[in-house]
C-alpha atoms as a PDB file:
ATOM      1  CA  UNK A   1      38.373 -18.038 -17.569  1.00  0.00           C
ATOM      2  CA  UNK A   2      36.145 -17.785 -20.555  1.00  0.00           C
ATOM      3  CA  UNK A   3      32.424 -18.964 -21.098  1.00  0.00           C
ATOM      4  CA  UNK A   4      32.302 -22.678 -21.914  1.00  0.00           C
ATOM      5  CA  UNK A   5      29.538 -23.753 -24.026  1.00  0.00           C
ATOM      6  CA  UNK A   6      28.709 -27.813 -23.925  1.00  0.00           C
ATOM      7  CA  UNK A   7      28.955 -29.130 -26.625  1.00  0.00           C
ATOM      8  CA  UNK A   8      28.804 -32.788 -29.392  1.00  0.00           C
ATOM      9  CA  UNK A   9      31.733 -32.310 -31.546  1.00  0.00           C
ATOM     10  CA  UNK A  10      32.005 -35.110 -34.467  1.00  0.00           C
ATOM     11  CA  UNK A  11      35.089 -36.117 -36.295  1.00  0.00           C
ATOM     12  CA  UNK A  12      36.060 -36.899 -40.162  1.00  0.00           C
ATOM     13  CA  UNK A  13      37.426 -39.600 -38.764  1.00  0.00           C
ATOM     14  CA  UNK A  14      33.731 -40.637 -37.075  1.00  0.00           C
ATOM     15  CA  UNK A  15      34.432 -40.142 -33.566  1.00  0.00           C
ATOM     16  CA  UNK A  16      31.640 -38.540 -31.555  1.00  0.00           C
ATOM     17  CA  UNK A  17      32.945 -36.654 -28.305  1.00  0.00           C
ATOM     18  CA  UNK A  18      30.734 -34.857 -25.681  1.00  0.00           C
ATOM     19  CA  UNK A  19      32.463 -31.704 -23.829  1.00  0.00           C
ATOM     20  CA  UNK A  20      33.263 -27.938 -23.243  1.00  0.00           C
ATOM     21  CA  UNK A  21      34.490 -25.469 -25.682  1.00  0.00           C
ATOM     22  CA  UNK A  22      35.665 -21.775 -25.009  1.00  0.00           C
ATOM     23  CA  UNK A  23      35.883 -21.268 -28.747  1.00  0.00           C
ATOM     24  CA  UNK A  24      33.664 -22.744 -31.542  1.00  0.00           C
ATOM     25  CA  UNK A  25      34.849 -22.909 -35.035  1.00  0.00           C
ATOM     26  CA  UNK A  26      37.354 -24.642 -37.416  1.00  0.00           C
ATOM     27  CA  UNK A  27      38.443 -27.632 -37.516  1.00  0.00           C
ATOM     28  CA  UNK A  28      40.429 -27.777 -34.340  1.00  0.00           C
ATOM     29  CA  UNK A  29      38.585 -27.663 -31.154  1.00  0.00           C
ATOM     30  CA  UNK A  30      40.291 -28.014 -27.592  1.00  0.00           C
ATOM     31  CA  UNK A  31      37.380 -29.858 -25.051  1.00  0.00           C
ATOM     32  CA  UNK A  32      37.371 -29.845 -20.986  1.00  0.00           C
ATOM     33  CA  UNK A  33      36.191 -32.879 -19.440  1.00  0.00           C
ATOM     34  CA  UNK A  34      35.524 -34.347 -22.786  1.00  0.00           C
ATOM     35  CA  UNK A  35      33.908 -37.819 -23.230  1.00  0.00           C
ATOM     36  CA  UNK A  36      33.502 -39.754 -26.189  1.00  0.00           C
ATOM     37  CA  UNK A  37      30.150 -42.450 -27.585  1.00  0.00           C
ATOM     38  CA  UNK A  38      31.846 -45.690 -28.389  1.00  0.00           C
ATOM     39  CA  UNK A  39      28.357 -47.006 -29.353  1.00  0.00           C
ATOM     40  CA  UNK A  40      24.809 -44.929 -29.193  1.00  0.00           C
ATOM     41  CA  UNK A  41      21.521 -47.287 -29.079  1.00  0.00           C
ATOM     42  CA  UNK A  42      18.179 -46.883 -31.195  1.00  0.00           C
ATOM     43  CA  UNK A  43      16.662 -44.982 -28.532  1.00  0.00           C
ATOM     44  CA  UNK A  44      18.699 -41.775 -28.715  1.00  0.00           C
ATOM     45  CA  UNK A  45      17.670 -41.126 -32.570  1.00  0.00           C
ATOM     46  CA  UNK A  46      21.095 -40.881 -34.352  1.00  0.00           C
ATOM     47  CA  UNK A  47      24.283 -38.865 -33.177  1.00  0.00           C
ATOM     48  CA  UNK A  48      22.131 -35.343 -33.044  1.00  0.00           C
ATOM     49  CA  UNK A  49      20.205 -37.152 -30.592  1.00  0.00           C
ATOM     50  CA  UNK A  50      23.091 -37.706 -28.398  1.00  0.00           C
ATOM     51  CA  UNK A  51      23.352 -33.445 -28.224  1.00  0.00           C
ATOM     52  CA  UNK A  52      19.278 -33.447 -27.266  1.00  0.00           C
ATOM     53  CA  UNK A  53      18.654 -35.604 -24.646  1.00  0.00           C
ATOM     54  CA  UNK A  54      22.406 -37.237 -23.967  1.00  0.00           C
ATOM     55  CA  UNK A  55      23.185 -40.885 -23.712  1.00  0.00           C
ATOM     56  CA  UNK A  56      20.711 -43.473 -22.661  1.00  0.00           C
ATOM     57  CA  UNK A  57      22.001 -46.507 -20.127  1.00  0.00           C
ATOM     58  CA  UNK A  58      21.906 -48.615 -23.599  1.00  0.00           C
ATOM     59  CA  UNK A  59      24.893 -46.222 -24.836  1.00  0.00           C
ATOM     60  CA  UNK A  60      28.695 -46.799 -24.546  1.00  0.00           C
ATOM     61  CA  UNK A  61      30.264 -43.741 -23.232  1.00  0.00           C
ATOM     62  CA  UNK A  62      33.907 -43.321 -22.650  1.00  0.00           C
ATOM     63  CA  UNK A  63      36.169 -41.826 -19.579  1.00  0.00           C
ATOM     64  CA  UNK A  64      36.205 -38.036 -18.924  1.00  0.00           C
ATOM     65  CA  UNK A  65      39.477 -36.856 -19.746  1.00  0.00           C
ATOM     66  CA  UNK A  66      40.344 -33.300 -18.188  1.00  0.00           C
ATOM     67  CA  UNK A  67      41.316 -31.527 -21.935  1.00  0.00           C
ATOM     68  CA  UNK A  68      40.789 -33.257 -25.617  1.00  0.00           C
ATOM     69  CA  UNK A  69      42.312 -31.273 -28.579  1.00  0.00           C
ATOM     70  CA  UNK A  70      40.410 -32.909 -31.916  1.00  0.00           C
ATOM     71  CA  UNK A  71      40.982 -32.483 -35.081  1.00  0.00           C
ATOM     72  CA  UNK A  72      39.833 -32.938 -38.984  1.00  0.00           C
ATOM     73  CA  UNK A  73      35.842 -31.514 -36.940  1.00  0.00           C
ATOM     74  CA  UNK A  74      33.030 -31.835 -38.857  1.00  0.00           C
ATOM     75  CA  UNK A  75      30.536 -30.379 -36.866  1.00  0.00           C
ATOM     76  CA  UNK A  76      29.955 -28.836 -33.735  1.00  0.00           C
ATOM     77  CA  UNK A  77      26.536 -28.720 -32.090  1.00  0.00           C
ATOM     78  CA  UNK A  78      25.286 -27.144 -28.671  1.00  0.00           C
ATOM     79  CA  UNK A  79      23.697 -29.082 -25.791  1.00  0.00           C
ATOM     80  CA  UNK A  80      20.881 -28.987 -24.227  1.00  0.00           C
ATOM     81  CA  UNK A  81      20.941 -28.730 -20.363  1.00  0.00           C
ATOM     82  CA  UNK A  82      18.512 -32.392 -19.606  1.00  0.00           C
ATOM     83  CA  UNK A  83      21.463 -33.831 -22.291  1.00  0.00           C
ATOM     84  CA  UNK A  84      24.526 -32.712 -20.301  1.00  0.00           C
ATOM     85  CA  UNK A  85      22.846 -33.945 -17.490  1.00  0.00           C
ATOM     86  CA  UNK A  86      22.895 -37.413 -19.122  1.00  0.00           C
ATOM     87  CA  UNK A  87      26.322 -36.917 -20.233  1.00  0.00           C
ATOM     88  CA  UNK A  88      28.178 -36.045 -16.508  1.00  0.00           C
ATOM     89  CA  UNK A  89      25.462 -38.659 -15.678  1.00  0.00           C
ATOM     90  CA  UNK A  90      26.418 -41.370 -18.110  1.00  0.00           C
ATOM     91  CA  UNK A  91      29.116 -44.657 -16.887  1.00  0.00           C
ATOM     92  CA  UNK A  92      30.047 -47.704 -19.167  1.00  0.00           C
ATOM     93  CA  UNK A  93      27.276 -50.009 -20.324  1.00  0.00           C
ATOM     94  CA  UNK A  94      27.894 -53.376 -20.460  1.00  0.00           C
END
């Protein structure tokens, strides 16, 4: 199996998903045990935020699903390790 890299991939159609990529580029990525931010609070400093130090308990973070094949991507940015923490960390929010 190749080398998965975590990473926050966001949408043209502003969606904001959280997940692991063999291959980065275009504007088709396929995600493993992908996630998606419904709603990210002041705290986390914008979407890049969300690919520094992950979700806070304020955030709204979906389901994992066990592969996610987006489209229309409009950027692709790496993790850190303390942010996928927060993500395989992070449940719903009420």
């Amino acid at each position: 199996m190749p080398k998965q890299t975590a990473v926050l991939v966001t949408t043209i159609h502003r969606g904001v998903f959280f997940g692991y990529a063999a291959k980065i580029g275009g504007k088709v990525i396929k995600l493993s045990s992908a996630r998606n931010c419904l709603y990210w609070s002041n705290d986390v400093k914008g979407f890049l935020g969300l690919a520094i130090t992950g979700p806070s308990k304020s955030c709204k973070i979906g389901p994992k699903v066990p592969s996610l094949i987006l489209n229309d991507v409009t950027s692709i940015s790496e993790v850190t390790p303390q942010a996928v923490i927060a993500w395989e960390n992070s449940p719903w929010s009420l």
